[in-house]
N, C-alpha and C. Protein backbone atom coordinates (compact mmCIF):
# COMPACT_ATOMS: atom_id res chain seq x y z
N UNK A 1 17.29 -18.37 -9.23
CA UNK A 1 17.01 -17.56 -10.37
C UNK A 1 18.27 -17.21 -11.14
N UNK A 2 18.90 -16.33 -10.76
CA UNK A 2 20.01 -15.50 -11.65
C UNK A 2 21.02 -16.42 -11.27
N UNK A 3 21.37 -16.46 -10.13
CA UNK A 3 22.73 -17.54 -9.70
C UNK A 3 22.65 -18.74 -10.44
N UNK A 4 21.19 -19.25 -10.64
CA UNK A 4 21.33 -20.23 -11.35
C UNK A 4 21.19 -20.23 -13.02
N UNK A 5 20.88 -19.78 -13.75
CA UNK A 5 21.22 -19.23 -14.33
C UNK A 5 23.35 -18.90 -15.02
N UNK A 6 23.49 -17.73 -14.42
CA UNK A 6 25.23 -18.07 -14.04
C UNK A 6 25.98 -19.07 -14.23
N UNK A 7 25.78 -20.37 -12.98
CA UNK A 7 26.08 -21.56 -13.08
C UNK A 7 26.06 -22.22 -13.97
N UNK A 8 24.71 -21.82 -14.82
CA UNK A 8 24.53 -23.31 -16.05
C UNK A 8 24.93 -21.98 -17.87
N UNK A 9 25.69 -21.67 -17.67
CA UNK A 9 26.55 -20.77 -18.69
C UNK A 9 26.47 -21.43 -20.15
N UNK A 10 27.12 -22.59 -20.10
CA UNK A 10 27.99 -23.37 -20.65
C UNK A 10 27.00 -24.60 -21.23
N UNK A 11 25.68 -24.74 -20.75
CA UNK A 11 24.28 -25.96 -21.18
C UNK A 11 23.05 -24.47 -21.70
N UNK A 12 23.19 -24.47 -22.93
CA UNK A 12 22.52 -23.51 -24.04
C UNK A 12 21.21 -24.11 -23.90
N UNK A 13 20.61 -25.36 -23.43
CA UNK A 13 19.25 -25.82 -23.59
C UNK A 13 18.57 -25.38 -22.86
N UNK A 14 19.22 -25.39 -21.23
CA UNK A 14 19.31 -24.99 -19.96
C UNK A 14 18.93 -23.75 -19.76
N UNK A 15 19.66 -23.00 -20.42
CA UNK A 15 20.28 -21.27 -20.48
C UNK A 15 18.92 -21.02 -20.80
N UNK A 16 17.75 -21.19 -21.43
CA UNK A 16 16.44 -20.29 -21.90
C UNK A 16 15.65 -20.19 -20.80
N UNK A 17 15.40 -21.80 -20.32
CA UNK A 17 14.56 -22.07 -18.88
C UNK A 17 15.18 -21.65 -17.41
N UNK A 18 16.02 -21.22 -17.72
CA UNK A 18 16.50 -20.50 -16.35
C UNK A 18 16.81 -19.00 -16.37
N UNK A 19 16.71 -18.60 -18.13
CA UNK A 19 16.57 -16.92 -18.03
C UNK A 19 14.84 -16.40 -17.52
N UNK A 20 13.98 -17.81 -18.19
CA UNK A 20 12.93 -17.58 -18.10
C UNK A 20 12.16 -17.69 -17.04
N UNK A 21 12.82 -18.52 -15.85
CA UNK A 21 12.49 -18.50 -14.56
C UNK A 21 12.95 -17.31 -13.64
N UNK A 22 14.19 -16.89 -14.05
CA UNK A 22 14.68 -15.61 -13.41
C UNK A 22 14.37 -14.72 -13.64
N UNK A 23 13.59 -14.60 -14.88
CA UNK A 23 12.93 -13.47 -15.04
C UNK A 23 11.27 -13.25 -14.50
N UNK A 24 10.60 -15.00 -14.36
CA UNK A 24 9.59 -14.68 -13.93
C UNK A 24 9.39 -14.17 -12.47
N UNK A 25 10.27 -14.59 -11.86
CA UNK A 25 10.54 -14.65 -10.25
C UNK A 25 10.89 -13.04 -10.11
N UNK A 26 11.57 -12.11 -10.92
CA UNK A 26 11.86 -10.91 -11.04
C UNK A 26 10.25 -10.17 -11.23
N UNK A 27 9.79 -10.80 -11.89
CA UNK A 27 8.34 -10.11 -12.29
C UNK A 27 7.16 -10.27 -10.86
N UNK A 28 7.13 -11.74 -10.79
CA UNK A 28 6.76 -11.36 -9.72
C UNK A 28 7.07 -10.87 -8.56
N UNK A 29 8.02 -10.73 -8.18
CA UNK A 29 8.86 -9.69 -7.15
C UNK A 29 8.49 -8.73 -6.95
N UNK A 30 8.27 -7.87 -8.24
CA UNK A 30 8.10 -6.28 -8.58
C UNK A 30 6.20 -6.59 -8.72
N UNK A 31 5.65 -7.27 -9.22
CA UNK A 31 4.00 -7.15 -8.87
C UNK A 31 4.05 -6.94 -6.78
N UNK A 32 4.47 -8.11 -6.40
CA UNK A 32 3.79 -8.31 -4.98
C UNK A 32 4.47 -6.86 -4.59
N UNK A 33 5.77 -6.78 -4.69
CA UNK A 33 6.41 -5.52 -3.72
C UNK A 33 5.04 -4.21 -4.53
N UNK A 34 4.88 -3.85 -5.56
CA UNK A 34 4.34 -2.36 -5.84
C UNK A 34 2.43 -2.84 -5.43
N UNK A 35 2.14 -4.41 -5.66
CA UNK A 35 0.55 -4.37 -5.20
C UNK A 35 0.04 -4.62 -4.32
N UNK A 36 0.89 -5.44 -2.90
CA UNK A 36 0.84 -5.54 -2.28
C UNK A 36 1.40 -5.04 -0.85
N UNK A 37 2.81 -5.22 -0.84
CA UNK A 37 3.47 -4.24 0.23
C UNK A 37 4.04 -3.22 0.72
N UNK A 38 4.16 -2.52 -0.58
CA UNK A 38 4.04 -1.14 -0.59
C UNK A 38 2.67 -0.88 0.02
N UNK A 39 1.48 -0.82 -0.45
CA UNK A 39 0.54 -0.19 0.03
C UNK A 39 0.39 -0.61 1.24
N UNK A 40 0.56 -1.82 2.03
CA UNK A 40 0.84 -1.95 3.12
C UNK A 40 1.41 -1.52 4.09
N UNK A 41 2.62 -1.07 3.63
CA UNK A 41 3.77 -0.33 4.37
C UNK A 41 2.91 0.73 4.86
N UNK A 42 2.46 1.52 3.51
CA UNK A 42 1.64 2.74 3.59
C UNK A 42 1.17 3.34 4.49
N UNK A 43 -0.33 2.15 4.40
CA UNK A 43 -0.83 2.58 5.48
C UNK A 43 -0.63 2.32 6.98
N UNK A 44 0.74 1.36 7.40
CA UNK A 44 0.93 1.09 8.10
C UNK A 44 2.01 2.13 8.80
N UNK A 45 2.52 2.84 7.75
CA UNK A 45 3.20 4.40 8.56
C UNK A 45 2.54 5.15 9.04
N UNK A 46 1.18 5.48 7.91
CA UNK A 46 -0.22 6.39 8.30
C UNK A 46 -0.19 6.15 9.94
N UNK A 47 -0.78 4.84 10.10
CA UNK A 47 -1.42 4.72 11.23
C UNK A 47 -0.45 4.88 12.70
N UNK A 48 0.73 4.41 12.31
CA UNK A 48 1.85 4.90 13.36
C UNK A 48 1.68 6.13 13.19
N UNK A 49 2.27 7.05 12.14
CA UNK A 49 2.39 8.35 12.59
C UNK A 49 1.29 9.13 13.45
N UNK A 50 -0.05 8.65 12.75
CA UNK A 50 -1.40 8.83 13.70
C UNK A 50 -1.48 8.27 15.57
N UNK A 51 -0.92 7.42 15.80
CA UNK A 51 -0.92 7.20 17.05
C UNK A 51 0.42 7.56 18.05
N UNK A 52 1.49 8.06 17.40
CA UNK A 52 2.47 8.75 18.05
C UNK A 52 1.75 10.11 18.25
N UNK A 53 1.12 10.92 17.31
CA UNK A 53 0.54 12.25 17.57
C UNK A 53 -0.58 12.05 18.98
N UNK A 54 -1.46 11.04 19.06
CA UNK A 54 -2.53 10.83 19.60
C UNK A 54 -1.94 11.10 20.86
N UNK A 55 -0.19 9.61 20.82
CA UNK A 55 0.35 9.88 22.24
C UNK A 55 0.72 11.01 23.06
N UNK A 56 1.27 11.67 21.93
CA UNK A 56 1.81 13.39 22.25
C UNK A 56 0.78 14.01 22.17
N UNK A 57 -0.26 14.43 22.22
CA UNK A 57 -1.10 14.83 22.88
C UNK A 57 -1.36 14.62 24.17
N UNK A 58 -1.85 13.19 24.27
CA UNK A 58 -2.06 12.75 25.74
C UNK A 58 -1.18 13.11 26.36
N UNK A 59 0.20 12.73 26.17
CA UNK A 59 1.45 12.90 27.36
C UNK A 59 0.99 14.53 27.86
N UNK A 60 1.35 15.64 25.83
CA UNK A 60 1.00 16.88 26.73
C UNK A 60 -0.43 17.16 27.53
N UNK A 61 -1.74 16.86 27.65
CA UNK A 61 -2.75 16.65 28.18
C UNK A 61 -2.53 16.32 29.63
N UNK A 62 -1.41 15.85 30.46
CA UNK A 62 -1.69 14.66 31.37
C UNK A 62 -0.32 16.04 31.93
N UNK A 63 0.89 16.42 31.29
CA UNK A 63 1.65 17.36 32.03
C UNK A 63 0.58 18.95 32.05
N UNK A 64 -0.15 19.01 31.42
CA UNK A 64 -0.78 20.45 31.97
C UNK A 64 -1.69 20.28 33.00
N UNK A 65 -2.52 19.15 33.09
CA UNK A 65 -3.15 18.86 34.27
C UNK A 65 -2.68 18.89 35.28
N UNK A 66 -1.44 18.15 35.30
CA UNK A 66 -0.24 18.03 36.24
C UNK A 66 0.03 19.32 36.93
N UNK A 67 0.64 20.21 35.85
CA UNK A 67 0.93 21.51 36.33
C UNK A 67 -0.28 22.67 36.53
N UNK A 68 -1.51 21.80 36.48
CA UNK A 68 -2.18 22.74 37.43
C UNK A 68 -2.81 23.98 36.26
N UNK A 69 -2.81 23.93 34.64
CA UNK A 69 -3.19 24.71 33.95
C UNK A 69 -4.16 24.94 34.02
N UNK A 70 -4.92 26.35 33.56
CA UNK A 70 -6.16 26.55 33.23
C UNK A 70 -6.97 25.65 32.00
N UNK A 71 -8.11 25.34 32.39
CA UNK A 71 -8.70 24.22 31.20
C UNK A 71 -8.55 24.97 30.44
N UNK A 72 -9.59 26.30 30.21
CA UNK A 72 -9.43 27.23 29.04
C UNK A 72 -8.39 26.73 28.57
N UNK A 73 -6.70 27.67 28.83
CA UNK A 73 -5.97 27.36 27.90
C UNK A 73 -5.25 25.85 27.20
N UNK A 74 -5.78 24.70 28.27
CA UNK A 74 -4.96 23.62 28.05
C UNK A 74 -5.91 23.18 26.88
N UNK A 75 -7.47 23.62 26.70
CA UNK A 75 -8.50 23.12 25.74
C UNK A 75 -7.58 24.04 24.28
N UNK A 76 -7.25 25.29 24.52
CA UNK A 76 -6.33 25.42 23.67
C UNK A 76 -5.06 25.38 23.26
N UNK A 77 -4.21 24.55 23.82
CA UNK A 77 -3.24 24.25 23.69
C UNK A 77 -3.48 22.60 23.14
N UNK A 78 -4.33 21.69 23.45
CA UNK A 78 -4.57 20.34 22.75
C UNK A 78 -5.27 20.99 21.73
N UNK A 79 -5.86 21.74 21.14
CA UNK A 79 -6.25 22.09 19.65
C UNK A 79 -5.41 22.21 18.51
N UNK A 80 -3.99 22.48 19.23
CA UNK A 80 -3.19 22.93 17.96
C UNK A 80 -2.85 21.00 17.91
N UNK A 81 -2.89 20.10 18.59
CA UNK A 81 -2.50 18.79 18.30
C UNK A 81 -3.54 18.23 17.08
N UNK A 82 -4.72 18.71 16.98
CA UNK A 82 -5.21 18.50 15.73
C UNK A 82 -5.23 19.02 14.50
N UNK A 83 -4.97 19.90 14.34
CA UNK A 83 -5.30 20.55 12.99
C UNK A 83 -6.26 22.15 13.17
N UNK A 84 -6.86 22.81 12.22
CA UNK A 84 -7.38 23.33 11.69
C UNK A 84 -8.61 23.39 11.64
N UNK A 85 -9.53 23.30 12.99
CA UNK A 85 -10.73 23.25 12.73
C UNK A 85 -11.59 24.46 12.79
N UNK A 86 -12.44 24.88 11.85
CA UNK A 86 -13.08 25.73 11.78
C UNK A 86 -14.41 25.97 12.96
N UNK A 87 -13.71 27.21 13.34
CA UNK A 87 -15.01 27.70 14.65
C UNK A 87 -16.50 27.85 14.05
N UNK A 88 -16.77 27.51 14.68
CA UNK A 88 -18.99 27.61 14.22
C UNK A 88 -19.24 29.14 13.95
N UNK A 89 -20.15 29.54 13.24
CA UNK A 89 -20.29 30.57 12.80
C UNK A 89 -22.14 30.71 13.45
N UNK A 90 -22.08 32.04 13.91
CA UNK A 90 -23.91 32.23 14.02
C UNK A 90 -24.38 32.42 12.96
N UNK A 91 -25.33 32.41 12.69
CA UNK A 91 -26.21 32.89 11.18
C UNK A 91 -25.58 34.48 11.12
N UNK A 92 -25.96 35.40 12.10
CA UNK A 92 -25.74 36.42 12.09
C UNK A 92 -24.28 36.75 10.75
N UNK A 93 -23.07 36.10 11.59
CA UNK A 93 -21.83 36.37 10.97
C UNK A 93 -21.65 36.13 9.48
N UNK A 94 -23.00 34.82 8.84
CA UNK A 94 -22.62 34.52 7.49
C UNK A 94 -23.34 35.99 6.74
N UNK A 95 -23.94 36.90 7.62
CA UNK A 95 -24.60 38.19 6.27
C UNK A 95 -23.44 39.66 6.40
């Protein structure tokens, strides 16, 4: 592309079809990298970062058993590894 380009400086006939190849090769560069592997990357961090958490859970899951914890609290201590889930409500509590 560009190197070649460079090289042929000095052949002006040359010089259009090799700005115009270096530039297409630039274009497509920048399509595949932003439509294709970027979003790839993406979700391919998503899903790592999702299965390192999964692991750290388990690992902690597997040392509280170990040490003999109360389920009660170990059921709450793997809760905070998820998130935010909202406790059930009786009818009663929604009046």
């Amino acid at each position: 592309g560009l190197v070649h380009v460079l090289g042929n400086l000095t052949d002006p006939e040359s010089l259009s079809i090799s700005i115009a190849g270096a530039f297409l090769a630039t274009l497509y560069g920048v399509c595949f990298a932003n439509l294709i592997y970027l979003p790839i990357a993406s979700k391919l961090k998503f899903k790592n970062e999702k299965e390192v958490q999964i692991m750290q859970m388990i690992l902690d899951g597997i040392i509280s058993i170990q040490a003999g914890e109360n389920p009660i609290i170990l059921k709450e201590k793997l809760k905070t590894h998820i998130g935010y889930i909202p406790e059930e409500k009786t009818p009663e509590e929604y009046l």
